[in-house]
PDB file of N, CA and C in Angstrom:
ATOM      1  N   UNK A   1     109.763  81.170  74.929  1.00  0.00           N
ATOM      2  CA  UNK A   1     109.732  81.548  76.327  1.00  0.00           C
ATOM      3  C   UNK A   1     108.943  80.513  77.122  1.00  0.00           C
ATOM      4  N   UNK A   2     109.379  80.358  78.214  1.00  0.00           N
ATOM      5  CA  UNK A   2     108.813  79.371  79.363  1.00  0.00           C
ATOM      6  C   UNK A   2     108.569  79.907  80.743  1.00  0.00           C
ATOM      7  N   UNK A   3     107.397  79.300  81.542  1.00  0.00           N
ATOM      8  CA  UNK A   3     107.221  79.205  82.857  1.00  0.00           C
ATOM      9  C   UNK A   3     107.374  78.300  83.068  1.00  0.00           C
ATOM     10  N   UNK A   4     108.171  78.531  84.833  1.00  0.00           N
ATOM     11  CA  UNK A   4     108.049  77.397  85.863  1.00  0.00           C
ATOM     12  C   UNK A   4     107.864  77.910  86.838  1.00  0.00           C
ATOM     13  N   UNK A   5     106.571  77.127  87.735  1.00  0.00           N
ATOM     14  CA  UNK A   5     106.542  77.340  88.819  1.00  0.00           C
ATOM     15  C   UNK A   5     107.177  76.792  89.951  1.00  0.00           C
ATOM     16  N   UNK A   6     107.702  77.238  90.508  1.00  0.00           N
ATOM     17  CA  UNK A   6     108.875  76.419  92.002  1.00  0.00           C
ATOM     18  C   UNK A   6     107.644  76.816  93.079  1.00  0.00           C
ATOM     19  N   UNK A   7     107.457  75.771  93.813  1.00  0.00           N
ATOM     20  CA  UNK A   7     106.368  76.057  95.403  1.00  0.00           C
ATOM     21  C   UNK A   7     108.019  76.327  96.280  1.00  0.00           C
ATOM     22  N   UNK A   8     107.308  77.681  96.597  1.00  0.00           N
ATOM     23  CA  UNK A   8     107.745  78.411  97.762  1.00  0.00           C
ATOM     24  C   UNK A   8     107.635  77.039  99.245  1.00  0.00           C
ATOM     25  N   UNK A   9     106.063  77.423  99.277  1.00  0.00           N
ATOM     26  CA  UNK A   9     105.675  76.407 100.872  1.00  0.00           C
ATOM     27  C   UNK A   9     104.036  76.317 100.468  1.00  0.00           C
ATOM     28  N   UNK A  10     103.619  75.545 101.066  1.00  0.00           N
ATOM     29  CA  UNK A  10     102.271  74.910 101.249  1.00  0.00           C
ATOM     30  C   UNK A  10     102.038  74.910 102.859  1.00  0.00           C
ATOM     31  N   UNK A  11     100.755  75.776 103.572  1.00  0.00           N
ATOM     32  CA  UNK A  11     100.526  75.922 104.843  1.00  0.00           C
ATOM     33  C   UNK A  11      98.725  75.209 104.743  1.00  0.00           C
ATOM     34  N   UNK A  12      98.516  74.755 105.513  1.00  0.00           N
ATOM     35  CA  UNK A  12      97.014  74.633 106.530  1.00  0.00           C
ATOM     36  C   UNK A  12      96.925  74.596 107.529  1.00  0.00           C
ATOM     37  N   UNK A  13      95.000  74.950 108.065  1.00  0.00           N
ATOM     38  CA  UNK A  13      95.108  75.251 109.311  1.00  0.00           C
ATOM     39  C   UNK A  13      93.393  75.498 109.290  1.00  0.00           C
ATOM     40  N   UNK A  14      93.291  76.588 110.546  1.00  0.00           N
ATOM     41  CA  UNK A  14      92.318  77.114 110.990  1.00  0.00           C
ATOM     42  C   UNK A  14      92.156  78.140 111.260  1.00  0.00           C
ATOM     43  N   UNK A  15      91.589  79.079 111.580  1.00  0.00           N
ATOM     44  CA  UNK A  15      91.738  80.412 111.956  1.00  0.00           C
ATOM     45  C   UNK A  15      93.012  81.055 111.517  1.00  0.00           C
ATOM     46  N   UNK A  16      93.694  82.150 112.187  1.00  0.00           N
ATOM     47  CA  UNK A  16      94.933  83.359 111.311  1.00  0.00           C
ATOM     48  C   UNK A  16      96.176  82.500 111.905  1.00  0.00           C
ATOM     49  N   UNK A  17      96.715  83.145 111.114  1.00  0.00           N
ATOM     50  CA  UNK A  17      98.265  82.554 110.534  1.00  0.00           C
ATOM     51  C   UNK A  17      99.510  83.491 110.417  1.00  0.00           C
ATOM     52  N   UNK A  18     100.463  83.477 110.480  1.00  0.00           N
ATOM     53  CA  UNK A  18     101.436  84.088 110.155  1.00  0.00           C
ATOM     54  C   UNK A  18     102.452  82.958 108.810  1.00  0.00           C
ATOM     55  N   UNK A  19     102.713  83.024 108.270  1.00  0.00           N
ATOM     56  CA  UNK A  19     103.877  82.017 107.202  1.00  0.00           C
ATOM     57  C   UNK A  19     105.124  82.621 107.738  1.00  0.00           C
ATOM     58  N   UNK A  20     106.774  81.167 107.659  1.00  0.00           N
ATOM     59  CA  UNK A  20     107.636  81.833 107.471  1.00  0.00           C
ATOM     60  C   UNK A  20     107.760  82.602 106.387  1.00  0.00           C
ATOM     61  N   UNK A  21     109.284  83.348 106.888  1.00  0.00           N
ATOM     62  CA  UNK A  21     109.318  84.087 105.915  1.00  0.00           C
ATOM     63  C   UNK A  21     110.232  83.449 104.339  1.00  0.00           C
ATOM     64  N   UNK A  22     109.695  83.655 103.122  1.00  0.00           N
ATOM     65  CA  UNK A  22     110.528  83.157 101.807  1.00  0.00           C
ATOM     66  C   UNK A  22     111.170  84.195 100.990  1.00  0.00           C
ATOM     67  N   UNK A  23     111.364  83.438 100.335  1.00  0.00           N
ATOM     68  CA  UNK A  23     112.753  84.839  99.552  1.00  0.00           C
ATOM     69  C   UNK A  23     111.675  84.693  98.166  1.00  0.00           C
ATOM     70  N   UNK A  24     111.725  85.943  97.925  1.00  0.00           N
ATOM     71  CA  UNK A  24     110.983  85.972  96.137  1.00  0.00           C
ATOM     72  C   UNK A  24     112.110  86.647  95.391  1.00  0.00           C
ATOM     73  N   UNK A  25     112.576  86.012  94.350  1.00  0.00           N
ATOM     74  CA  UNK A  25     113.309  86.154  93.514  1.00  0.00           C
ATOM     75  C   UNK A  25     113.220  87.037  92.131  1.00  0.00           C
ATOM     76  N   UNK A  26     112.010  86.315  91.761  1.00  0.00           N
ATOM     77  CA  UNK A  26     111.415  87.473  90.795  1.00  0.00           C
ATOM     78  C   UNK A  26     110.391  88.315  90.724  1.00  0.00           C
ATOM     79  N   UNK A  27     109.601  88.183  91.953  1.00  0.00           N
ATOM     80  CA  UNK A  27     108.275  89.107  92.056  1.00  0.00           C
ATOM     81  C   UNK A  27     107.265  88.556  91.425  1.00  0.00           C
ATOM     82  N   UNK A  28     107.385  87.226  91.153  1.00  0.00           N
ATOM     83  CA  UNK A  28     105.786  86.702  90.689  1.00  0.00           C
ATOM     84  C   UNK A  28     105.273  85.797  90.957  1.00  0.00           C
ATOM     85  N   UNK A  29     104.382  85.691  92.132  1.00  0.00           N
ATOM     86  CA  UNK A  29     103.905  84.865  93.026  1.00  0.00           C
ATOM     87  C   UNK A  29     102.606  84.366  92.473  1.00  0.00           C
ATOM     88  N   UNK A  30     102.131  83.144  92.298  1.00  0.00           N
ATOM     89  CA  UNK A  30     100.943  82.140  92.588  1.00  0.00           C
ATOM     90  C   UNK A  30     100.601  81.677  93.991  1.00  0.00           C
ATOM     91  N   UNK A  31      99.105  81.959  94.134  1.00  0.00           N
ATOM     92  CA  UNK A  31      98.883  81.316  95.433  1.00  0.00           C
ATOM     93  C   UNK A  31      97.190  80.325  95.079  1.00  0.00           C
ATOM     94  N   UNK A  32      97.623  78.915  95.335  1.00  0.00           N
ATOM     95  CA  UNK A  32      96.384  78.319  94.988  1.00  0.00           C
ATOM     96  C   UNK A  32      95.995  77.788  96.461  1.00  0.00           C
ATOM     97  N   UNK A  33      94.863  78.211  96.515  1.00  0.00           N
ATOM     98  CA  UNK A  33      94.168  78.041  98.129  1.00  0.00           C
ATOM     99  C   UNK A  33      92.697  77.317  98.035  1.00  0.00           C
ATOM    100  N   UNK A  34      92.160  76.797  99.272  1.00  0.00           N
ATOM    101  CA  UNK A  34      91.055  75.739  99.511  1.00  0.00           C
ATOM    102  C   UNK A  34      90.536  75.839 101.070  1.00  0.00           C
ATOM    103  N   UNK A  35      89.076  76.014 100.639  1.00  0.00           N
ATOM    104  CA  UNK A  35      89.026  76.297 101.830  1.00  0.00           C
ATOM    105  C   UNK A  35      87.457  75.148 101.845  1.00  0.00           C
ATOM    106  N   UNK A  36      87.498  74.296 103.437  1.00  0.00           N
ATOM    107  CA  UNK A  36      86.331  73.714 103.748  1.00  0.00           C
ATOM    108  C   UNK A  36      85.628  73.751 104.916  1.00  0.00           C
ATOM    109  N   UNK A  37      84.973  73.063 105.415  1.00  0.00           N
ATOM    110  CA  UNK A  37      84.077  73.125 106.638  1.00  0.00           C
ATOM    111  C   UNK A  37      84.046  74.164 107.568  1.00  0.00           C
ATOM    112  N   UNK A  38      83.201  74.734 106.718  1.00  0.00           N
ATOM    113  CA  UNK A  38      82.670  76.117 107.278  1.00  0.00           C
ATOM    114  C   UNK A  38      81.517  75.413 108.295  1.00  0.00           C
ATOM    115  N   UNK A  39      82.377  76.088 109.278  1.00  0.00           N
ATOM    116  CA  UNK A  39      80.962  75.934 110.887  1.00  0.00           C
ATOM    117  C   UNK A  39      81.342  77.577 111.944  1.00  0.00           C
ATOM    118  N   UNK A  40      79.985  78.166 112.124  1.00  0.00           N
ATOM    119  CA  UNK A  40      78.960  77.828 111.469  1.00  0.00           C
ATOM    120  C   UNK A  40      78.876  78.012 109.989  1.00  0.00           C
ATOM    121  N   UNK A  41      77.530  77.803 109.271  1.00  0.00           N
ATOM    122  CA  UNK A  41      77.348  77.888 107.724  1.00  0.00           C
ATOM    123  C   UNK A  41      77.080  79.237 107.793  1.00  0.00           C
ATOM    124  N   UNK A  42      77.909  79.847 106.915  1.00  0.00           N
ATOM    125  CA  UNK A  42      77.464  81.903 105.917  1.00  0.00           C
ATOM    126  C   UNK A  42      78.524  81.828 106.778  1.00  0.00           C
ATOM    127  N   UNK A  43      79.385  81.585 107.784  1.00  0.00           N
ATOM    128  CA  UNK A  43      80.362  82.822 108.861  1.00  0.00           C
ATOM    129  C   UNK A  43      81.705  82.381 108.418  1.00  0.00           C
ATOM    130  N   UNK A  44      81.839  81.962 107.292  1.00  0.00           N
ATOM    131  CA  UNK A  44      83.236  81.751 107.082  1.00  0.00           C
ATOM    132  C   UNK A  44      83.782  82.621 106.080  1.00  0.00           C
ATOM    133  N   UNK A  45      85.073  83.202 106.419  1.00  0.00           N
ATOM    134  CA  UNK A  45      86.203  84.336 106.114  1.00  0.00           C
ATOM    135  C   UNK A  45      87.369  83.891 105.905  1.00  0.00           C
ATOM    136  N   UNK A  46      87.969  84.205 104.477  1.00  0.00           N
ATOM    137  CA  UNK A  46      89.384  83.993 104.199  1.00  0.00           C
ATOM    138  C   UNK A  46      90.293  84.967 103.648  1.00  0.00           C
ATOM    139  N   UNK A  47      91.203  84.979 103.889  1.00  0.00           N
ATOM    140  CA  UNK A  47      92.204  86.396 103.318  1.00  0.00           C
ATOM    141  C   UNK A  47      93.436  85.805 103.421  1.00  0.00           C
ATOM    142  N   UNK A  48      94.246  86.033 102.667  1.00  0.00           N
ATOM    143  CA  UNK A  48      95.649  85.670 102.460  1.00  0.00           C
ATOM    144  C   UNK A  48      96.021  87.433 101.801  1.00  0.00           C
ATOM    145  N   UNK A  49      97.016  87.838 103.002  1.00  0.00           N
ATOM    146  CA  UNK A  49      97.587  89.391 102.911  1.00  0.00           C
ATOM    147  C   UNK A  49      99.173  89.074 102.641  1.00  0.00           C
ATOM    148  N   UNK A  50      99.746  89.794 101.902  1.00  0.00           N
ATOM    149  CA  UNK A  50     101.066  89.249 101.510  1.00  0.00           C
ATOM    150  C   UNK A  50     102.290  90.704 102.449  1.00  0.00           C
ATOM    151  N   UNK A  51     103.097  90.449 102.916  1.00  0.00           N
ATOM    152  CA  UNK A  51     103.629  91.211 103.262  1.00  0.00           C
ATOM    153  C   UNK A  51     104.925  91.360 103.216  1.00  0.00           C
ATOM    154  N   UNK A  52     105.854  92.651 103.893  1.00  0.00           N
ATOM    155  CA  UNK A  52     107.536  92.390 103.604  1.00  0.00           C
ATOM    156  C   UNK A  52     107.413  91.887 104.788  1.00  0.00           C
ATOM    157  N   UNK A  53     108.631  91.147 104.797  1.00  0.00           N
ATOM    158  CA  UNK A  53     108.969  90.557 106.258  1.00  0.00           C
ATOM    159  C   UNK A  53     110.545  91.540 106.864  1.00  0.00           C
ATOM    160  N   UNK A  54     110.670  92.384 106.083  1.00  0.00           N
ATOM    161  CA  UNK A  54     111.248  93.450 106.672  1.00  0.00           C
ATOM    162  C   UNK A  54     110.462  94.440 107.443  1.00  0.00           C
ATOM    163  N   UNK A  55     109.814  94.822 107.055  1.00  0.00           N
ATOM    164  CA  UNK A  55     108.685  96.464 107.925  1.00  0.00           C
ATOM    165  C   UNK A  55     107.354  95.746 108.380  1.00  0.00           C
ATOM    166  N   UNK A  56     107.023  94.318 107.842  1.00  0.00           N
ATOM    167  CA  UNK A  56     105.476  94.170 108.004  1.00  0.00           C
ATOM    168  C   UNK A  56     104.588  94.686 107.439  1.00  0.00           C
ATOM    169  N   UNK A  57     104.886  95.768 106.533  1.00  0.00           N
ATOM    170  CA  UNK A  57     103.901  96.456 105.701  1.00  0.00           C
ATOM    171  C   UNK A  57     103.350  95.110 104.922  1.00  0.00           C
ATOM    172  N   UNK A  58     101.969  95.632 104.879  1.00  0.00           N
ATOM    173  CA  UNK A  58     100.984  94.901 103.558  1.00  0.00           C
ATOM    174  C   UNK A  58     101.641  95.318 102.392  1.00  0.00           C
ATOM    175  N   UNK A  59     101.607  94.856 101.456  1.00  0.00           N
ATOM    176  CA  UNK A  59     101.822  94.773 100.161  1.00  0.00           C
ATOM    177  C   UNK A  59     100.373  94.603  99.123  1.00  0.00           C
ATOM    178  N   UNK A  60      99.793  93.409  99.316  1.00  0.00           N
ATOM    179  CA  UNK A  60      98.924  92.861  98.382  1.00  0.00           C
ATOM    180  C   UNK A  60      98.030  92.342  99.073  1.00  0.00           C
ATOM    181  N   UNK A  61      96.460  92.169  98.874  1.00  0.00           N
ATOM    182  CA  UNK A  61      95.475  91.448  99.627  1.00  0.00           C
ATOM    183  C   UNK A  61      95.374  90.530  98.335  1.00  0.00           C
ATOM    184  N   UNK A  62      96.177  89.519  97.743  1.00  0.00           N
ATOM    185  CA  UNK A  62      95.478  88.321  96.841  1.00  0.00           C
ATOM    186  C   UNK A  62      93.922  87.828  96.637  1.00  0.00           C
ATOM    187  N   UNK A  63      93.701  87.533  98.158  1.00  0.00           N
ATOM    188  CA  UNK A  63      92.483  86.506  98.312  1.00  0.00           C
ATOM    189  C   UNK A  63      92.267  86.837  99.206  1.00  0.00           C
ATOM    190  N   UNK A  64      90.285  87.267  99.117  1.00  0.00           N
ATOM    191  CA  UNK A  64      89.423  87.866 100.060  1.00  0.00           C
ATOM    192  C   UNK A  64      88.496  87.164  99.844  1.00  0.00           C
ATOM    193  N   UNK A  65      87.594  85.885 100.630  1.00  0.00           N
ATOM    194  CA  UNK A  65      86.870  85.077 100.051  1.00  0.00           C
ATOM    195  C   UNK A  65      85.677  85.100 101.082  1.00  0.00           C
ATOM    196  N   UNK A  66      84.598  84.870 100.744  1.00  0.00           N
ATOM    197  CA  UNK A  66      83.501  84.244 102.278  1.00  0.00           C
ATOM    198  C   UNK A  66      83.388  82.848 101.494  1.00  0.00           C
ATOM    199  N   UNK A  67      82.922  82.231 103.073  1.00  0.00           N
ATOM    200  CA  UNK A  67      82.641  80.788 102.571  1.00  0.00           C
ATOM    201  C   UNK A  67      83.721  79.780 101.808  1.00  0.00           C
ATOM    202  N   UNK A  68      83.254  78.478 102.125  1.00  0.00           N
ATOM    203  CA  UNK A  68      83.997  77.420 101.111  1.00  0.00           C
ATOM    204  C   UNK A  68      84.673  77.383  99.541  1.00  0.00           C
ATOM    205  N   UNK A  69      85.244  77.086  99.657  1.00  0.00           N
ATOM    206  CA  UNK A  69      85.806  77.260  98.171  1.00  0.00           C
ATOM    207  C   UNK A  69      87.233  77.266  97.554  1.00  0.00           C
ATOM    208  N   UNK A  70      87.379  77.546  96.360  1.00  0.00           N
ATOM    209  CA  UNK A  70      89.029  77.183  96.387  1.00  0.00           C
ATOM    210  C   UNK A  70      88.949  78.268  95.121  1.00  0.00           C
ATOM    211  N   UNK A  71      90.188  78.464  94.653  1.00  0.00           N
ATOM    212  CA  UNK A  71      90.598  79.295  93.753  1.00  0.00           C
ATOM    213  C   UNK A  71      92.396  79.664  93.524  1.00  0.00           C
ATOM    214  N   UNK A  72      92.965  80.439  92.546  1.00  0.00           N
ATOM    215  CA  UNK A  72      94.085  80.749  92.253  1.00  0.00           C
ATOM    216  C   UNK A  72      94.340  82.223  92.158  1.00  0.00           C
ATOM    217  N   UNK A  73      94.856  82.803  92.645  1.00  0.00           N
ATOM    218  CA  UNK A  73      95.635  84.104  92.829  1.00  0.00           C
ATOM    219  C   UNK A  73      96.784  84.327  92.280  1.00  0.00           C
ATOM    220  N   UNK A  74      97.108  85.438  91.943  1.00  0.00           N
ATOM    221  CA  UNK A  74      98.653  85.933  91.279  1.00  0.00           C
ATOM    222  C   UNK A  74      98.983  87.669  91.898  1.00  0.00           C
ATOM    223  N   UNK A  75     100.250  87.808  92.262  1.00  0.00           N
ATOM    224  CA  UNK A  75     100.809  88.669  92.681  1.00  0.00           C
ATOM    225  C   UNK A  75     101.902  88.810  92.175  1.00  0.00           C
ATOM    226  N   UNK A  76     102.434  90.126  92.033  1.00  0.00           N
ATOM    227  CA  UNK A  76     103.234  90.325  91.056  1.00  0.00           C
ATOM    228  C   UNK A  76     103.655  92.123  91.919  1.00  0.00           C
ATOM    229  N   UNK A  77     104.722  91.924  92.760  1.00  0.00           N
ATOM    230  CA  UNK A  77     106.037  92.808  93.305  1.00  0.00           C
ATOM    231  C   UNK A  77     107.238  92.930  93.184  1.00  0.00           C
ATOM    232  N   UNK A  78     108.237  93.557  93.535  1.00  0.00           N
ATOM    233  CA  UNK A  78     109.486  93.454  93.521  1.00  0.00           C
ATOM    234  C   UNK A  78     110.250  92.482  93.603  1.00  0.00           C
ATOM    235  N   UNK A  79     111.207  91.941  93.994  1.00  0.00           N
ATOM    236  CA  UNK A  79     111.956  90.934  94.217  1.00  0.00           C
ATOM    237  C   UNK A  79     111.805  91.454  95.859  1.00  0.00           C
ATOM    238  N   UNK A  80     112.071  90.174  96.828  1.00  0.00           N
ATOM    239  CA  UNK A  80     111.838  90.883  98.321  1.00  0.00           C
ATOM    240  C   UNK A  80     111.666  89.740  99.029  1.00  0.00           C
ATOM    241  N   UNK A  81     111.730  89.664 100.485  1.00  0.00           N
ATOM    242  CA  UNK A  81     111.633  88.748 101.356  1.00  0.00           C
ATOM    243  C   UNK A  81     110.166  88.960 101.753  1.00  0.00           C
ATOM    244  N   UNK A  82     109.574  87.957 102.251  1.00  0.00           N
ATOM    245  CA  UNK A  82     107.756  88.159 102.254  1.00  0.00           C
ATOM    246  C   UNK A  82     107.312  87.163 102.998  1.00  0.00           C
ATOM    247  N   UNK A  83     106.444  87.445 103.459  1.00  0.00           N
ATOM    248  CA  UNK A  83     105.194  86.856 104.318  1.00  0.00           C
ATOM    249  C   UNK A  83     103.833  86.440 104.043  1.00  0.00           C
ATOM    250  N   UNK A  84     103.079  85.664 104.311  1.00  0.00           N
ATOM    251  CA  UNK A  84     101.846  85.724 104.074  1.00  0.00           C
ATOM    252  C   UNK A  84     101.030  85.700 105.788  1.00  0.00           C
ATOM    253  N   UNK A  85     100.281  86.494 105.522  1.00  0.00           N
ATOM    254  CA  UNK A  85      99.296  86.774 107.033  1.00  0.00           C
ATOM    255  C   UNK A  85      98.296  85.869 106.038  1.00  0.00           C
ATOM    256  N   UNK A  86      97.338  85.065 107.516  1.00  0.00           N
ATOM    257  CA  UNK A  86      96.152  84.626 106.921  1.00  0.00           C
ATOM    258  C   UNK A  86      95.376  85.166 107.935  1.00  0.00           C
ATOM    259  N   UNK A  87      93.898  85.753 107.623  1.00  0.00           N
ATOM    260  CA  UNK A  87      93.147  86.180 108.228  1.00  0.00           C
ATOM    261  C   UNK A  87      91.851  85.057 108.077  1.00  0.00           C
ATOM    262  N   UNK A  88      91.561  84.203 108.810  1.00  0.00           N
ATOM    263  CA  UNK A  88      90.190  83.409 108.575  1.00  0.00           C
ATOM    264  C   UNK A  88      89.397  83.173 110.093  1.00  0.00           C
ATOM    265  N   UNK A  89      88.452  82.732 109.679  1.00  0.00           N
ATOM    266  CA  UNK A  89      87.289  82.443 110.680  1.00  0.00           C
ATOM    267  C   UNK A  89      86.246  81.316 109.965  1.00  0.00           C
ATOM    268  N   UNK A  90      86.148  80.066 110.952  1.00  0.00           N
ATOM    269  CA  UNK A  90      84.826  79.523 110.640  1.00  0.00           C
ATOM    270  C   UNK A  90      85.565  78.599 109.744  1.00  0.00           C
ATOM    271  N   UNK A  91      86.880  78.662 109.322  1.00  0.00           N
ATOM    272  CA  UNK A  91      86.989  77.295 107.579  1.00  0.00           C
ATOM    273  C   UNK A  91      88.343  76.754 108.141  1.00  0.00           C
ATOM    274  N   UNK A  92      88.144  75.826 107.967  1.00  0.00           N
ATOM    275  CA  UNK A  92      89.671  75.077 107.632  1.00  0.00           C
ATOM    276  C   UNK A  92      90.416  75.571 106.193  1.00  0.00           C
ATOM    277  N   UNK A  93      91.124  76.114 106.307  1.00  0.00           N
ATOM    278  CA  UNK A  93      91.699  76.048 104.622  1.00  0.00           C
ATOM    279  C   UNK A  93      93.237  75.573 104.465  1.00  0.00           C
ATOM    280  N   UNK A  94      94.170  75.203 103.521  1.00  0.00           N
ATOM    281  CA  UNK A  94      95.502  74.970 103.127  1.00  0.00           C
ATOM    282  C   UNK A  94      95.621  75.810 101.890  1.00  0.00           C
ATOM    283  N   UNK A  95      96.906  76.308 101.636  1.00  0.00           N
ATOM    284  CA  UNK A  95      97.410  77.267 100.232  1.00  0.00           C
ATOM    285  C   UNK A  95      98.261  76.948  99.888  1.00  0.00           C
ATOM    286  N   UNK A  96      99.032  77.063  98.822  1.00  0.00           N
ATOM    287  CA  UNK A  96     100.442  76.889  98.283  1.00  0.00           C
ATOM    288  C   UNK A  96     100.586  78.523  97.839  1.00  0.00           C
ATOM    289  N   UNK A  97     101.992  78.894  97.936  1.00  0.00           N
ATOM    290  CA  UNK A  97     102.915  79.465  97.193  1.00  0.00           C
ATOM    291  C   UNK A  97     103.443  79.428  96.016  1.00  0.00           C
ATOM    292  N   UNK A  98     103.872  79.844  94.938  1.00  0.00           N
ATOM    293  CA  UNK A  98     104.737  79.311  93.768  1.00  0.00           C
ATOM    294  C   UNK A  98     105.209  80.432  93.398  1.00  0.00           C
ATOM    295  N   UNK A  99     106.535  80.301  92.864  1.00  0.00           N
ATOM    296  CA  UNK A  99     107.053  81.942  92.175  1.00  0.00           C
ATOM    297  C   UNK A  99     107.192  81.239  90.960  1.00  0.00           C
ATOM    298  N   UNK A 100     107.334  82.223  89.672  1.00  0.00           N
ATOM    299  CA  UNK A 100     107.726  81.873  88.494  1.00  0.00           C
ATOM    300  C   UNK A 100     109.122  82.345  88.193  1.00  0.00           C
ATOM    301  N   UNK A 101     109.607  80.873  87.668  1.00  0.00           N
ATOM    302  CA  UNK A 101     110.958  81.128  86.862  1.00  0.00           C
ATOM    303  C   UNK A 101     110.606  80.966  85.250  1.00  0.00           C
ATOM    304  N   UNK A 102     111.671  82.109  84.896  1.00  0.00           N
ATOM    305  CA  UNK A 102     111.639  82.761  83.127  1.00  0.00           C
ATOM    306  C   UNK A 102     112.633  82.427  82.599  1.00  0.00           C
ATOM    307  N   UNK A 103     112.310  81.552  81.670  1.00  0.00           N
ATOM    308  CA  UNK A 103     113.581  80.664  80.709  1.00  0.00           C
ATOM    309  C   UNK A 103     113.195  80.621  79.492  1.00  0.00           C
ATOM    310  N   UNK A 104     114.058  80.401  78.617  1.00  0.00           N
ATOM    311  CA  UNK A 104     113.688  80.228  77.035  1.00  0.00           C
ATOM    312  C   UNK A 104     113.637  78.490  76.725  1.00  0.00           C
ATOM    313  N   UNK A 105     113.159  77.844  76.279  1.00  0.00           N
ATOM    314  CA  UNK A 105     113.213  76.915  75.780  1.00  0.00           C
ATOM    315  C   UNK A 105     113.892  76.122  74.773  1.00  0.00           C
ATOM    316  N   UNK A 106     115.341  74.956  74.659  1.00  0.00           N
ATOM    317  CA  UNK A 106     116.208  74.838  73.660  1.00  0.00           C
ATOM    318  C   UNK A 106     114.956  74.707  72.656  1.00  0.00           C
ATOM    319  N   UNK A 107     115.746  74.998  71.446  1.00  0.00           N
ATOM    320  CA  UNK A 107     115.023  73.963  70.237  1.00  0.00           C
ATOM    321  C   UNK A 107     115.666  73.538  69.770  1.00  0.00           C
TER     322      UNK A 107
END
């Protein structure tokens, strides 16, 4: 058995966000995110909220962070069309997307 990850999209910025919307195929999302220059210093807020882009309902809060920093997230829903809301203050940050594709490997 094998993973692959395919990037959905890669976003940065500043403050909140909306993402287009992507198609998830199999329901298993990676999100690797980075966040820097926090001004002022302690007041920086990050959240990446995953949503349908049918109803807008939340789905998943991945990543709830204060302050600088980076890290990897995994989400794991239905198959579905989706969104990511970003909620931040105070940081510059950029994220990627990735869904996993499930294959067997020749031998």
């Amino acid at each position: 058995e094998a993973v692959v990850w395919n990037q959905l999209g890669s976003w940065s910025g500043r403050g909140n966000a909306q993402t287009e919307s992507c198609v998830g195929l199999t329901g298993s999302l990676r999100m690797r995110w980075h966040t820097t220059h926090e001004d002022p210093k302690g007041q920086g807020r990050f959240k990446l909220i995953l949503q349908s882009a049918i109803s807008g309902r939340a789905l998943q809060e991945p990543v709830d962070e204060e302050g600088p920093g980076e890290g990897t997230a995994y989400a794991a829903d239905d198959p579905r069309v989706f969104h990511i809301l970003v909620e931040s203050a105070n940081l510059h940050w950029l994220f990627t997307v990735e869904e996993a594709a499930f294959g067997t490997v020749p031998q």
